[in-house]
C-alpha atoms as a PDB file:
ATOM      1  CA  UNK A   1      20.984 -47.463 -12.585  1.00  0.00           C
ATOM      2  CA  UNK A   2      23.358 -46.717  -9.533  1.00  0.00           C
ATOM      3  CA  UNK A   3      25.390 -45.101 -11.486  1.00  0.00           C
ATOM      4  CA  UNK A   4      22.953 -42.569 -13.101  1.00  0.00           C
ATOM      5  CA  UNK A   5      21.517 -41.775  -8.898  1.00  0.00           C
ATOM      6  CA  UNK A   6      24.865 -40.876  -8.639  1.00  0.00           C
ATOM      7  CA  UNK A   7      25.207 -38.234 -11.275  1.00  0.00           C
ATOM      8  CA  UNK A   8      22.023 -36.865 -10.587  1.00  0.00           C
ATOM      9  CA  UNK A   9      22.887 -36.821  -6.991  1.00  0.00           C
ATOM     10  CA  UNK A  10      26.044 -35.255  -7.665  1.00  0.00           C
ATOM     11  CA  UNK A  11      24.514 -32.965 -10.166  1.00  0.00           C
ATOM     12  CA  UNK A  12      22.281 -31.731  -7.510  1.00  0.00           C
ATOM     13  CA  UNK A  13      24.917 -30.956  -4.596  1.00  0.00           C
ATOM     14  CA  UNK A  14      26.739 -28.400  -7.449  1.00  0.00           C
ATOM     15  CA  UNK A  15      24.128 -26.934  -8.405  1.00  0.00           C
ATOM     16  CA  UNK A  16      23.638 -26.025  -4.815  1.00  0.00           C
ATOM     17  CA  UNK A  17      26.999 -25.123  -4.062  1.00  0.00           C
ATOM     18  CA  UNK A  18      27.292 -20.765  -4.471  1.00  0.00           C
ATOM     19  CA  UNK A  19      28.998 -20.305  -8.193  1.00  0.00           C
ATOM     20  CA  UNK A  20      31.969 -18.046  -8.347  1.00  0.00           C
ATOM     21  CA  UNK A  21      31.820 -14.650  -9.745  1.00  0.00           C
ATOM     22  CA  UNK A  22      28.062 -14.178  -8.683  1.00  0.00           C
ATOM     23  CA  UNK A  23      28.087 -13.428  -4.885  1.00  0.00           C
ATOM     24  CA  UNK A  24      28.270  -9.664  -4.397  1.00  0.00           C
ATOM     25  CA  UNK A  25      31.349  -8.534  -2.679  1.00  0.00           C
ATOM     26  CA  UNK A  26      31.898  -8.317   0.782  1.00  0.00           C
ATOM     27  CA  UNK A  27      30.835  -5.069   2.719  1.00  0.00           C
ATOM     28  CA  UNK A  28      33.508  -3.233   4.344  1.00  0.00           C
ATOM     29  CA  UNK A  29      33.353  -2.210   8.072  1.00  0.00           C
ATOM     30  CA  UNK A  30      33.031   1.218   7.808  1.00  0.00           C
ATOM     31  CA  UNK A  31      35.026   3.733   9.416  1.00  0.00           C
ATOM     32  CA  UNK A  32      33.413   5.041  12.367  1.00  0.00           C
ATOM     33  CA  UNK A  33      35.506   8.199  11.877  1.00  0.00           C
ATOM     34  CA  UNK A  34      35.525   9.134   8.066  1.00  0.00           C
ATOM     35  CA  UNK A  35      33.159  11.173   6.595  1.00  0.00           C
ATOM     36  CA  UNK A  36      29.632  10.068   6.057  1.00  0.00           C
ATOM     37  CA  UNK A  37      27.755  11.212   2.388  1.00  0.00           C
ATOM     38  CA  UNK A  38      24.393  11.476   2.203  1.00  0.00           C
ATOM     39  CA  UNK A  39      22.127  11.330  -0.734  1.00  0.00           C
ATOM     40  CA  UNK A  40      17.982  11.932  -0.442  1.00  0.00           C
ATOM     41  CA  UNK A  41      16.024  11.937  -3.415  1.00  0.00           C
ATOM     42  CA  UNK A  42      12.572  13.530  -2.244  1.00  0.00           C
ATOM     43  CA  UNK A  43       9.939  13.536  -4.643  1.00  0.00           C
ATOM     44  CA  UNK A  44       6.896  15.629  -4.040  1.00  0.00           C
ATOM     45  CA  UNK A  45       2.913  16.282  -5.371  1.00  0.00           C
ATOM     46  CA  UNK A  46       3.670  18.927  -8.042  1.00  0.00           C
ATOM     47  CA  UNK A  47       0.776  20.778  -6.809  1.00  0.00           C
ATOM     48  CA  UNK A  48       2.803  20.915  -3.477  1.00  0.00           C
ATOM     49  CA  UNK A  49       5.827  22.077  -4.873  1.00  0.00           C
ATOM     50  CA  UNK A  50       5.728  25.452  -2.971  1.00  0.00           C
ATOM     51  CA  UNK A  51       4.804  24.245  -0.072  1.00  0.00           C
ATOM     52  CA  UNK A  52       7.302  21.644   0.091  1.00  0.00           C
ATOM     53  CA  UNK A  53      10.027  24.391  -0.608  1.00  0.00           C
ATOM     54  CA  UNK A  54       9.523  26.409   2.639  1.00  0.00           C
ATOM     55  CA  UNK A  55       9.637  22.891   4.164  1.00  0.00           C
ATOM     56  CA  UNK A  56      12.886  21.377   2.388  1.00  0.00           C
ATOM     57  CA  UNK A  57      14.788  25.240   3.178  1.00  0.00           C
ATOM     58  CA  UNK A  58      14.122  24.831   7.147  1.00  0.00           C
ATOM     59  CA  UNK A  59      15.346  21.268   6.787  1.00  0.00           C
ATOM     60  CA  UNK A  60      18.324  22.862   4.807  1.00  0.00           C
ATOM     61  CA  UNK A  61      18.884  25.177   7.618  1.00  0.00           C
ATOM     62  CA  UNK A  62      18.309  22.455  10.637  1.00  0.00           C
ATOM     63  CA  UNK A  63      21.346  20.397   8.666  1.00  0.00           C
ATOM     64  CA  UNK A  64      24.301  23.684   7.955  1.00  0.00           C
ATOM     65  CA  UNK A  65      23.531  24.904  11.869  1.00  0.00           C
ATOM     66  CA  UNK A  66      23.783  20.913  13.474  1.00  0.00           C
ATOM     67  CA  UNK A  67      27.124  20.650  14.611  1.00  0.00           C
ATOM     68  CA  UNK A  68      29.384  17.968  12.386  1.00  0.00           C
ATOM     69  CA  UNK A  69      27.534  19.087   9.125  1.00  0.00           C
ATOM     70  CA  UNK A  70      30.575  19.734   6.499  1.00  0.00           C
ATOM     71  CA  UNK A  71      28.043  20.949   3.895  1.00  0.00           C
ATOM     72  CA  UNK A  72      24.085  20.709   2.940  1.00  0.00           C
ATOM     73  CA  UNK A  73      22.647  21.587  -0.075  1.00  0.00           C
ATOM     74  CA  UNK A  74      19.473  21.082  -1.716  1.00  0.00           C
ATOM     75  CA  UNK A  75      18.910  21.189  -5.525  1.00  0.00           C
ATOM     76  CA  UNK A  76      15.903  20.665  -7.561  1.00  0.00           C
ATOM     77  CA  UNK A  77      15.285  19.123 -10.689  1.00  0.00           C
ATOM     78  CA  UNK A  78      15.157  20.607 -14.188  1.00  0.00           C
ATOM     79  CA  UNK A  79      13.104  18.901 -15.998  1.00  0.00           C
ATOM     80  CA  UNK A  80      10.751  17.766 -13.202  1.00  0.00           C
ATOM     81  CA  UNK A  81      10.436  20.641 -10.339  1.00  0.00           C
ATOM     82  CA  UNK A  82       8.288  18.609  -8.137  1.00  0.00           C
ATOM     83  CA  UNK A  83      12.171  16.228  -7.414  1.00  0.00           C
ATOM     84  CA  UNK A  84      14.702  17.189  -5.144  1.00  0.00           C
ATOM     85  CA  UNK A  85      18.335  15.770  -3.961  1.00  0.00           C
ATOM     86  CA  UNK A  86      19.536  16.878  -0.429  1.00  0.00           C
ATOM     87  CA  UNK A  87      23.263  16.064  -0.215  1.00  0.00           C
ATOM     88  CA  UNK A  88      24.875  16.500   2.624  1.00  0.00           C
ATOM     89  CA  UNK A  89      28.204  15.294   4.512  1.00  0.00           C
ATOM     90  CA  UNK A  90      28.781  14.775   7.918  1.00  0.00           C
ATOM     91  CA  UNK A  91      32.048  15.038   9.836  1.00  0.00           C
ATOM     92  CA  UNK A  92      31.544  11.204  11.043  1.00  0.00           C
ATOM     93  CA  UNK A  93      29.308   8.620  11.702  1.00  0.00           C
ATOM     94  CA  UNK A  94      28.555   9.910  15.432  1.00  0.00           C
ATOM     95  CA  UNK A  95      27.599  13.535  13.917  1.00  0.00           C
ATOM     96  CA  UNK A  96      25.082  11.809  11.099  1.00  0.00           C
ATOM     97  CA  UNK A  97      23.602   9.589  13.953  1.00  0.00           C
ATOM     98  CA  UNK A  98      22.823  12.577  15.687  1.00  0.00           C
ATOM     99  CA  UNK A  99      21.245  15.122  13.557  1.00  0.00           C
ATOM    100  CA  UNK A 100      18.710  11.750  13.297  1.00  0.00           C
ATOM    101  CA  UNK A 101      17.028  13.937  16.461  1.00  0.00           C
ATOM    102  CA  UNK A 102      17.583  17.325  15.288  1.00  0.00           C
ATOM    103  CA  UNK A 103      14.333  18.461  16.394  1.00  0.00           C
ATOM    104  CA  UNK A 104      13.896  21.350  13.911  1.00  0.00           C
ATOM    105  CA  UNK A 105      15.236  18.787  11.015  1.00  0.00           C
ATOM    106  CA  UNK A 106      12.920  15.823  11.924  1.00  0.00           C
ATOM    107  CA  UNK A 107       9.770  19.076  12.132  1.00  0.00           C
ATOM    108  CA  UNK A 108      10.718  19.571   8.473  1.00  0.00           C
ATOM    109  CA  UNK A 109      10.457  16.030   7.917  1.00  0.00           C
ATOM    110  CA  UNK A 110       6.985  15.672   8.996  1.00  0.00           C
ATOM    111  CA  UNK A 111       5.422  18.662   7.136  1.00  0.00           C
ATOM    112  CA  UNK A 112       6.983  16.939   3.862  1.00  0.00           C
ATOM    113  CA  UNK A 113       5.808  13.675   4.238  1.00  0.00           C
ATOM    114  CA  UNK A 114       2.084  14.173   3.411  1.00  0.00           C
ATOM    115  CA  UNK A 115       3.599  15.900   0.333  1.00  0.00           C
ATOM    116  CA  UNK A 116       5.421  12.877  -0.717  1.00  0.00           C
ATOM    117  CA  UNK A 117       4.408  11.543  -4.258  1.00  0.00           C
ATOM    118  CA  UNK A 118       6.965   8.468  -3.973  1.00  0.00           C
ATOM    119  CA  UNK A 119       8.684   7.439  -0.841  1.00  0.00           C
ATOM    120  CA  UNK A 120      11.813   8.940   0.504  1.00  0.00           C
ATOM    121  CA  UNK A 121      14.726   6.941  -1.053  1.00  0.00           C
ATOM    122  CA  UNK A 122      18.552   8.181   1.124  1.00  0.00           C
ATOM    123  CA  UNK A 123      21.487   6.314   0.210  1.00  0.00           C
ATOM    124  CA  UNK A 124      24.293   6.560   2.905  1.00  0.00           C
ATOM    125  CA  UNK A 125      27.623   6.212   1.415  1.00  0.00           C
ATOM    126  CA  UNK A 126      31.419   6.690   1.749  1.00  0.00           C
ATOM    127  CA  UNK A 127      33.684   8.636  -0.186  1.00  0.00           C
ATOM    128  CA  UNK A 128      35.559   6.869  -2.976  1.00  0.00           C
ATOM    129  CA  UNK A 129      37.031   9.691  -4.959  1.00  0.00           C
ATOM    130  CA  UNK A 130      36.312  12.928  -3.690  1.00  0.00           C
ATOM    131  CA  UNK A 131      38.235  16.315  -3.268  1.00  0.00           C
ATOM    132  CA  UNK A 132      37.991  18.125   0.304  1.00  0.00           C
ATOM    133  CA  UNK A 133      34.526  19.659   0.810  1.00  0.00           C
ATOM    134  CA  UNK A 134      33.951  23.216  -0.527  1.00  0.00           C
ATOM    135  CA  UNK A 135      30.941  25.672  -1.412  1.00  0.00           C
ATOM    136  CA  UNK A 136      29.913  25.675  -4.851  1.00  0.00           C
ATOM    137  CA  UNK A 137      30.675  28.278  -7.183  1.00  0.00           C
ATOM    138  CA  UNK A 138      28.517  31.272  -7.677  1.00  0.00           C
ATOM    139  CA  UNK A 139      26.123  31.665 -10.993  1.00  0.00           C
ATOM    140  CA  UNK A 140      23.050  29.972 -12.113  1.00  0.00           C
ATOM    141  CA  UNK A 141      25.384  26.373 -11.822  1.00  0.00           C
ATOM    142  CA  UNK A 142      24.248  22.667 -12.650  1.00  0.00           C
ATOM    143  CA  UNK A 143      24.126  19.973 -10.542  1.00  0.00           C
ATOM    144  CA  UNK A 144      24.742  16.312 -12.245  1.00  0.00           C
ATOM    145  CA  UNK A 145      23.491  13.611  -9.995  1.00  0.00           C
ATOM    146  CA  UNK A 146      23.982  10.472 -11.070  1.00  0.00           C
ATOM    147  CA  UNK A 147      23.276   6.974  -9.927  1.00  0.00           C
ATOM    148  CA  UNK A 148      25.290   3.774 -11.387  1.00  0.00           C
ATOM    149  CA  UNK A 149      24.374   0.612 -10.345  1.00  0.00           C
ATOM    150  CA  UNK A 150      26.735  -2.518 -11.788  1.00  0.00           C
ATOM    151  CA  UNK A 151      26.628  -6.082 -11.490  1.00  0.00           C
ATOM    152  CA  UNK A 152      27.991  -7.594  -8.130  1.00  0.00           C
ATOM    153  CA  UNK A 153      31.202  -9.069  -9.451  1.00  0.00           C
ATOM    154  CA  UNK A 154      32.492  -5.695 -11.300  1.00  0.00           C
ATOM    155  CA  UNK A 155      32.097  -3.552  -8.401  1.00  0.00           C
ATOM    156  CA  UNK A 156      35.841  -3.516  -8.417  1.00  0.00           C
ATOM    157  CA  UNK A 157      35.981  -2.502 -12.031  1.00  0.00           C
ATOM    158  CA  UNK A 158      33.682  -0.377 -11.241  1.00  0.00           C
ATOM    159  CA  UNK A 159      35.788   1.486  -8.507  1.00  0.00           C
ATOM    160  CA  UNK A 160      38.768   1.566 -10.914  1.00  0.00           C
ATOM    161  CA  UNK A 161      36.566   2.799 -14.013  1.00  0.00           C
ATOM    162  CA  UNK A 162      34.995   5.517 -12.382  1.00  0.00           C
ATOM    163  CA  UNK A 163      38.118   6.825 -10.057  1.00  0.00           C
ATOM    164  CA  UNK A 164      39.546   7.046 -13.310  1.00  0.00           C
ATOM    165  CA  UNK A 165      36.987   9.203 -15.090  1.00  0.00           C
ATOM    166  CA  UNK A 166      36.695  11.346 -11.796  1.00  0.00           C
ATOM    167  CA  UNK A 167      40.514  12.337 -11.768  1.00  0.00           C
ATOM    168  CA  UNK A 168      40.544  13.066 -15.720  1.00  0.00           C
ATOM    169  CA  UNK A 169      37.211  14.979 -15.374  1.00  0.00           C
ATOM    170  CA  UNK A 170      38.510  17.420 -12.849  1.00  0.00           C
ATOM    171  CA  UNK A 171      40.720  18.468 -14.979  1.00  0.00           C
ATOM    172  CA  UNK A 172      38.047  19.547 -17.458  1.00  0.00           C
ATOM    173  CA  UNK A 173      37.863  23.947 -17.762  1.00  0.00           C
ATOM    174  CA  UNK A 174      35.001  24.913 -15.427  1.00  0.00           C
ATOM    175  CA  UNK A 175      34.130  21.805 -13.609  1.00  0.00           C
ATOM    176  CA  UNK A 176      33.281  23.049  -9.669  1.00  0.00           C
ATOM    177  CA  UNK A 177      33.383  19.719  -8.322  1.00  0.00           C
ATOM    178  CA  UNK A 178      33.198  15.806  -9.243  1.00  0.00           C
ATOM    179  CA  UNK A 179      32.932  13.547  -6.655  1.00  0.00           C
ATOM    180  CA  UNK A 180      32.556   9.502  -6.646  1.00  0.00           C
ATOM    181  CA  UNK A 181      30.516   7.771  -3.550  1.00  0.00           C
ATOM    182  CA  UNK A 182      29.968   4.025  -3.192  1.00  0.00           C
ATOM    183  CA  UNK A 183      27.437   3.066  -0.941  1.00  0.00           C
ATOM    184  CA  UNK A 184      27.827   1.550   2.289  1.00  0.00           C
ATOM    185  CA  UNK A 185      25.138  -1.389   2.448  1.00  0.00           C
ATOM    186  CA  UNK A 186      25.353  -1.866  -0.971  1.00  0.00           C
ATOM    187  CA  UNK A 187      29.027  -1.717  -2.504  1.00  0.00           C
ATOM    188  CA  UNK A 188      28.566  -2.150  -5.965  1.00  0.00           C
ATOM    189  CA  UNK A 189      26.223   0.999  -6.149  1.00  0.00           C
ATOM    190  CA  UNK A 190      28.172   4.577  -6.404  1.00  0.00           C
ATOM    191  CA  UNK A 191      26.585   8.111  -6.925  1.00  0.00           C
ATOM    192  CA  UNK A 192      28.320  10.608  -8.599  1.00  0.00           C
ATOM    193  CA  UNK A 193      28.010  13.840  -8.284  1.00  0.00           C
ATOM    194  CA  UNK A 194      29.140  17.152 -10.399  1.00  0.00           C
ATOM    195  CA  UNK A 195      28.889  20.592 -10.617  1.00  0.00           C
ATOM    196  CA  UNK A 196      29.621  22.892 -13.739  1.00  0.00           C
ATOM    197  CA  UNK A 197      28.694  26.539 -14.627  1.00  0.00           C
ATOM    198  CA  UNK A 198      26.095  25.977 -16.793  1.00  0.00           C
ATOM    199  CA  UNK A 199      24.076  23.035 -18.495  1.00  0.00           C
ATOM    200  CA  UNK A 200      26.154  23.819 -21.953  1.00  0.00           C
ATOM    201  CA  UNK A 201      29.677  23.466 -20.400  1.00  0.00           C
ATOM    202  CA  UNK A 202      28.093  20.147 -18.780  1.00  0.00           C
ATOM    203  CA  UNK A 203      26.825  18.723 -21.947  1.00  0.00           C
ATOM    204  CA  UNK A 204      29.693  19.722 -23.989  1.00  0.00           C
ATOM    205  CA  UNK A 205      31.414  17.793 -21.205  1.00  0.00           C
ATOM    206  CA  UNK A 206      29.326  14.721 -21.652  1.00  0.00           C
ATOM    207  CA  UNK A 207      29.338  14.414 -25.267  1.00  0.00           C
ATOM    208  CA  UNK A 208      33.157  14.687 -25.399  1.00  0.00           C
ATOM    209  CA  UNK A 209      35.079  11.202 -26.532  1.00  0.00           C
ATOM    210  CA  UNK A 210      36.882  10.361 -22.860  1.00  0.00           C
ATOM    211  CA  UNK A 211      33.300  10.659 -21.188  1.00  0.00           C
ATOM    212  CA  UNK A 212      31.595   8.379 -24.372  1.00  0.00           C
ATOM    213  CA  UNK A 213      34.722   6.171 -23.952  1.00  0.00           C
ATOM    214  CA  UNK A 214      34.068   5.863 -19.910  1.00  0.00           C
ATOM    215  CA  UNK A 215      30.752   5.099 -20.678  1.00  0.00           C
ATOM    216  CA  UNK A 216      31.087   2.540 -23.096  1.00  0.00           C
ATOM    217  CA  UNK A 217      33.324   0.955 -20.820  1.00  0.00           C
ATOM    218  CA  UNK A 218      30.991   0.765 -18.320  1.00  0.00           C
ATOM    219  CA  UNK A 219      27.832  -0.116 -19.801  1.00  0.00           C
ATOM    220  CA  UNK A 220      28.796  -4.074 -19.599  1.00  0.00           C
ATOM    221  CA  UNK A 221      29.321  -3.531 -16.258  1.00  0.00           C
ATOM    222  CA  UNK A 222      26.125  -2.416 -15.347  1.00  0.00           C
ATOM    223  CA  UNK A 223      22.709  -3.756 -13.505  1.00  0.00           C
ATOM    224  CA  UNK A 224      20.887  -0.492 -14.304  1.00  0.00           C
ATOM    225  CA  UNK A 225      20.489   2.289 -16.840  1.00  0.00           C
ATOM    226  CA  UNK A 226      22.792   4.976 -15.790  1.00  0.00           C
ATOM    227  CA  UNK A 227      20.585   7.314 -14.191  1.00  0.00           C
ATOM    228  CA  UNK A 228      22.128  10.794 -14.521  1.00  0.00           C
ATOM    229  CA  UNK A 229      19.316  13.821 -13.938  1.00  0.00           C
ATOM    230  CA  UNK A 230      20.145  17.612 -13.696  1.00  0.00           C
ATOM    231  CA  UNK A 231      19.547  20.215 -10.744  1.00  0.00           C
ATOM    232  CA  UNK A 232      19.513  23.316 -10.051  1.00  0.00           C
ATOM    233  CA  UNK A 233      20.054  25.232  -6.664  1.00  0.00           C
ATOM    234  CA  UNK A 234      17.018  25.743  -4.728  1.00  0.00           C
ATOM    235  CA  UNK A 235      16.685  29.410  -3.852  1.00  0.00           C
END
Protein backbone atom coordinates (compact mmCIF):
# COMPACT_ATOMS: atom_id res chain seq x y z
CA UNK A 1 0.00 0.00 0.00
CA UNK A 2 3.05 2.40 0.66
CA UNK A 3 4.35 1.55 -2.20
CA UNK A 4 1.39 2.29 -4.57
CA UNK A 5 1.10 6.25 -2.43
CA UNK A 6 4.31 6.44 -3.73
CA UNK A 7 3.73 5.99 -7.41
CA UNK A 8 0.76 7.91 -7.36
CA UNK A 9 2.57 10.55 -5.51
CA UNK A 10 5.30 10.46 -7.83
CA UNK A 11 2.98 10.22 -10.73
CA UNK A 12 1.47 13.40 -9.65
CA UNK A 13 4.73 15.67 -9.16
CA UNK A 14 5.52 14.75 -13.23
CA UNK A 15 2.64 15.37 -14.34
CA UNK A 16 3.09 18.77 -12.86
CA UNK A 17 6.45 19.33 -13.88
CA UNK A 18 6.30 21.66 -17.60
CA UNK A 19 6.89 18.80 -20.50
CA UNK A 20 9.53 19.57 -23.03
CA UNK A 21 8.75 20.62 -26.46
CA UNK A 22 5.40 22.37 -25.37
CA UNK A 23 6.41 25.74 -23.75
CA UNK A 24 6.44 28.42 -26.46
CA UNK A 25 9.78 29.91 -27.04
CA UNK A 26 11.23 32.60 -25.32
CA UNK A 27 10.50 36.28 -26.50
CA UNK A 28 13.37 38.21 -27.59
CA UNK A 29 14.16 41.72 -26.19
CA UNK A 30 13.53 43.70 -28.95
CA UNK A 31 15.70 46.15 -30.44
CA UNK A 32 14.86 49.49 -29.38
CA UNK A 33 16.50 50.71 -32.61
CA UNK A 34 15.41 48.36 -35.56
CA UNK A 35 12.59 48.90 -37.48
CA UNK A 36 9.14 48.41 -36.13
CA UNK A 37 6.26 46.62 -38.73
CA UNK A 38 2.96 47.21 -38.29
CA UNK A 39 0.00 45.25 -39.37
CA UNK A 40 -3.94 46.56 -38.74
CA UNK A 41 -6.63 44.61 -40.03
CA UNK A 42 -9.74 47.08 -39.82
CA UNK A 43 -12.92 45.70 -40.63
CA UNK A 44 -15.83 47.97 -41.23
CA UNK A 45 -20.06 48.03 -41.62
CA UNK A 46 -20.26 47.49 -45.41
CA UNK A 47 -22.83 50.07 -45.49
CA UNK A 48 -19.99 52.37 -44.12
CA UNK A 49 -17.56 51.50 -46.52
CA UNK A 50 -17.38 55.07 -48.03
CA UNK A 51 -17.39 56.70 -45.20
CA UNK A 52 -14.76 54.79 -43.63
CA UNK A 53 -12.54 55.49 -46.80
CA UNK A 54 -12.28 59.31 -46.38
CA UNK A 55 -11.50 58.29 -42.77
CA UNK A 56 -8.76 55.44 -43.34
CA UNK A 57 -7.00 58.11 -46.33
CA UNK A 58 -6.53 61.01 -43.56
CA UNK A 59 -5.19 58.33 -41.26
CA UNK A 60 -2.99 57.29 -44.32
CA UNK A 61 -1.86 60.78 -44.63
CA UNK A 62 -1.39 61.51 -40.62
CA UNK A 63 1.14 58.21 -40.83
CA UNK A 64 3.54 59.19 -44.48
CA UNK A 65 3.78 63.08 -42.99
CA UNK A 66 4.75 61.80 -38.99
CA UNK A 67 8.29 61.94 -38.88
CA UNK A 68 10.05 58.19 -38.58
CA UNK A 69 7.30 56.69 -40.93
CA UNK A 70 9.46 54.56 -43.65
CA UNK A 71 6.23 53.75 -45.54
CA UNK A 72 2.19 53.54 -45.02
CA UNK A 73 -0.08 52.01 -47.13
CA UNK A 74 -3.53 50.98 -46.98
CA UNK A 75 -5.12 48.22 -49.15
CA UNK A 76 -8.52 46.85 -49.24
CA UNK A 77 -9.85 43.60 -49.71
CA UNK A 78 -11.03 41.86 -52.88
CA UNK A 79 -13.37 39.76 -52.13
CA UNK A 80 -14.78 41.61 -49.09
CA UNK A 81 -14.52 45.64 -49.61
CA UNK A 82 -15.83 46.44 -46.26
CA UNK A 83 -11.73 44.86 -44.85
CA UNK A 84 -8.76 46.76 -44.85
CA UNK A 85 -4.85 46.17 -43.87
CA UNK A 86 -2.81 49.36 -42.95
CA UNK A 87 0.88 48.39 -43.03
CA UNK A 88 3.17 50.56 -42.09
CA UNK A 89 6.97 50.70 -40.80
CA UNK A 90 8.49 52.89 -38.54
CA UNK A 91 12.12 53.97 -38.37
CA UNK A 92 12.25 52.61 -34.55
CA UNK A 93 10.47 51.90 -31.65
CA UNK A 94 10.67 55.68 -30.32
CA UNK A 95 9.08 56.93 -33.82
CA UNK A 96 6.02 54.13 -33.54
CA UNK A 97 5.54 55.19 -29.81
CA UNK A 98 5.05 58.50 -30.97
CA UNK A 99 2.77 58.71 -33.84
CA UNK A 100 0.51 56.86 -30.79
CA UNK A 101 -0.40 60.93 -30.28
CA UNK A 102 -0.44 62.03 -33.74
CA UNK A 103 -3.34 64.13 -33.25
CA UNK A 104 -4.65 64.09 -36.86
CA UNK A 105 -3.96 60.05 -36.84
CA UNK A 106 -5.72 59.31 -33.47
CA UNK A 107 -8.92 62.02 -35.18
CA UNK A 108 -9.05 59.36 -37.91
CA UNK A 109 -9.19 56.79 -35.40
CA UNK A 110 -12.20 57.98 -33.72
CA UNK A 111 -14.42 58.67 -36.78
CA UNK A 112 -13.69 54.83 -37.69
CA UNK A 113 -14.48 53.30 -34.65
CA UNK A 114 -18.31 53.61 -34.68
CA UNK A 115 -17.82 52.06 -38.16
CA UNK A 116 -16.14 49.07 -36.82
CA UNK A 117 -17.98 45.70 -37.60
CA UNK A 118 -15.22 43.58 -35.61
CA UNK A 119 -12.64 45.06 -33.37
CA UNK A 120 -9.38 46.48 -34.47
CA UNK A 121 -6.87 43.56 -34.46
CA UNK A 122 -2.69 45.34 -35.03
CA UNK A 123 0.01 42.99 -34.76
CA UNK A 124 3.42 44.73 -34.02
CA UNK A 125 6.23 42.80 -35.36
CA UNK A 126 9.93 42.71 -36.39
CA UNK A 127 11.43 42.04 -39.55
CA UNK A 128 12.60 38.49 -40.21
CA UNK A 129 13.27 38.46 -43.90
CA UNK A 130 12.68 41.56 -45.53
CA UNK A 131 14.39 43.65 -48.37
CA UNK A 132 15.00 47.55 -47.66
CA UNK A 133 11.70 49.48 -47.78
CA UNK A 134 10.52 50.75 -51.21
CA UNK A 135 7.21 52.10 -52.97
CA UNK A 136 5.29 49.64 -54.74
CA UNK A 137 5.20 49.33 -58.30
CA UNK A 138 2.77 51.17 -60.45
CA UNK A 139 -0.46 49.28 -62.14
CA UNK A 140 -3.59 47.90 -60.78
CA UNK A 141 -1.00 45.50 -58.32
CA UNK A 142 -2.05 42.76 -55.64
CA UNK A 143 -1.39 42.73 -52.28
CA UNK A 144 -0.99 39.06 -50.54
CA UNK A 145 -1.38 39.33 -46.84
CA UNK A 146 -0.97 36.48 -45.12
CA UNK A 147 -1.08 35.31 -41.56
CA UNK A 148 0.69 31.87 -40.36
CA UNK A 149 0.33 30.87 -37.08
CA UNK A 150 2.43 27.43 -36.00
CA UNK A 151 2.67 25.47 -33.01
CA UNK A 152 5.00 26.88 -30.18
CA UNK A 153 7.83 24.41 -30.52
CA UNK A 154 8.32 24.85 -34.52
CA UNK A 155 8.57 28.47 -34.43
CA UNK A 156 12.15 27.84 -35.30
CA UNK A 157 11.23 25.67 -38.23
CA UNK A 158 9.08 27.99 -38.92
CA UNK A 159 11.71 30.88 -39.26
CA UNK A 160 13.91 28.57 -41.39
CA UNK A 161 10.86 27.33 -43.66
CA UNK A 162 9.60 30.53 -44.49
CA UNK A 163 13.13 32.59 -44.86
CA UNK A 164 13.60 29.99 -47.24
CA UNK A 165 10.50 30.39 -49.39
CA UNK A 166 10.96 34.30 -49.09
CA UNK A 167 14.56 34.28 -50.71
CA UNK A 168 13.46 31.69 -53.58
CA UNK A 169 10.21 33.71 -54.12
CA UNK A 170 11.97 36.94 -54.86
CA UNK A 171 13.43 35.57 -57.41
CA UNK A 172 10.11 34.79 -59.10
CA UNK A 173 9.53 37.31 -62.67
CA UNK A 174 7.35 40.19 -61.43
CA UNK A 175 7.24 39.81 -57.75
CA UNK A 176 7.40 43.75 -56.24
CA UNK A 177 8.11 42.70 -52.88
CA UNK A 178 7.97 39.61 -50.31
CA UNK A 179 8.59 40.24 -46.98
CA UNK A 180 8.53 37.81 -43.72
CA UNK A 181 7.54 39.46 -40.11
CA UNK A 182 7.39 37.52 -36.85
CA UNK A 183 5.64 39.08 -34.22
CA UNK A 184 7.01 40.55 -31.25
CA UNK A 185 4.69 39.32 -28.25
CA UNK A 186 4.00 36.36 -29.91
CA UNK A 187 7.10 34.65 -31.75
CA UNK A 188 5.74 31.81 -33.31
CA UNK A 189 3.21 34.01 -35.36
CA UNK A 190 4.75 35.70 -38.74
CA UNK A 191 2.83 37.76 -41.45
CA UNK A 192 3.85 37.72 -44.77
CA UNK A 193 3.40 40.01 -47.05
CA UNK A 194 3.67 40.25 -51.12
CA UNK A 195 3.11 42.25 -53.88
CA UNK A 196 2.79 41.15 -57.66
CA UNK A 197 1.40 42.88 -60.82
CA UNK A 198 -1.65 41.32 -61.05
CA UNK A 199 -3.83 38.54 -59.29
CA UNK A 200 -2.84 36.01 -62.37
CA UNK A 201 0.99 36.39 -61.99
CA UNK A 202 0.16 35.85 -58.09
CA UNK A 203 -1.82 32.75 -58.53
CA UNK A 204 0.31 31.32 -61.15
CA UNK A 205 2.86 31.96 -58.41
CA UNK A 206 0.96 30.08 -55.79
CA UNK A 207 0.01 27.11 -57.66
CA UNK A 208 3.61 26.53 -58.81
CA UNK A 209 5.41 23.18 -57.17
CA UNK A 210 8.20 25.17 -54.78
CA UNK A 211 5.20 27.24 -53.24
CA UNK A 212 2.86 23.68 -52.92
CA UNK A 213 6.14 22.11 -51.65
CA UNK A 214 6.63 25.13 -48.92
CA UNK A 215 3.30 24.63 -48.02
CA UNK A 216 3.15 21.14 -47.50
CA UNK A 217 6.03 21.52 -45.44
CA UNK A 218 4.49 23.72 -43.31
CA UNK A 219 1.12 22.58 -42.78
CA UNK A 220 2.39 20.12 -39.78
CA UNK A 221 3.77 22.93 -38.38
CA UNK A 222 0.87 24.86 -38.00
CA UNK A 223 -1.81 26.03 -35.12
CA UNK A 224 -4.02 27.75 -37.73
CA UNK A 225 -5.29 27.59 -41.29
CA UNK A 226 -3.00 29.66 -43.30
CA UNK A 227 -4.85 32.71 -43.70
CA UNK A 228 -3.72 34.35 -46.96
CA UNK A 229 -6.48 37.14 -48.36
CA UNK A 230 -5.90 39.53 -51.37
CA UNK A 231 -5.86 43.51 -51.56
CA UNK A 232 -5.93 45.96 -53.58
CA UNK A 233 -4.63 49.66 -53.23
CA UNK A 234 -7.05 51.97 -51.82
CA UNK A 235 -7.40 54.97 -54.11
Amino acid sequence: MKHLFLLIVSGVMMASLPQAGAQAPATETPNPDAPIYVVRYIDVLPSMKKAANTALKQLREACRTDPGNLRCEIVERLEQPNQFVVLEIWKDQKAFDSHGTNVTAMAAHDKIKPMLESPYDVRIHRGLSVAPPQLPPSGRITYAVTHVDVIPPRAADAVTLLTKMAQMSRNDPGNGRLEVLQQLNRPNHFSVVEIWPNRKIFENHAASPPIIAFRNELQPMTGALYDQRLYKVLD
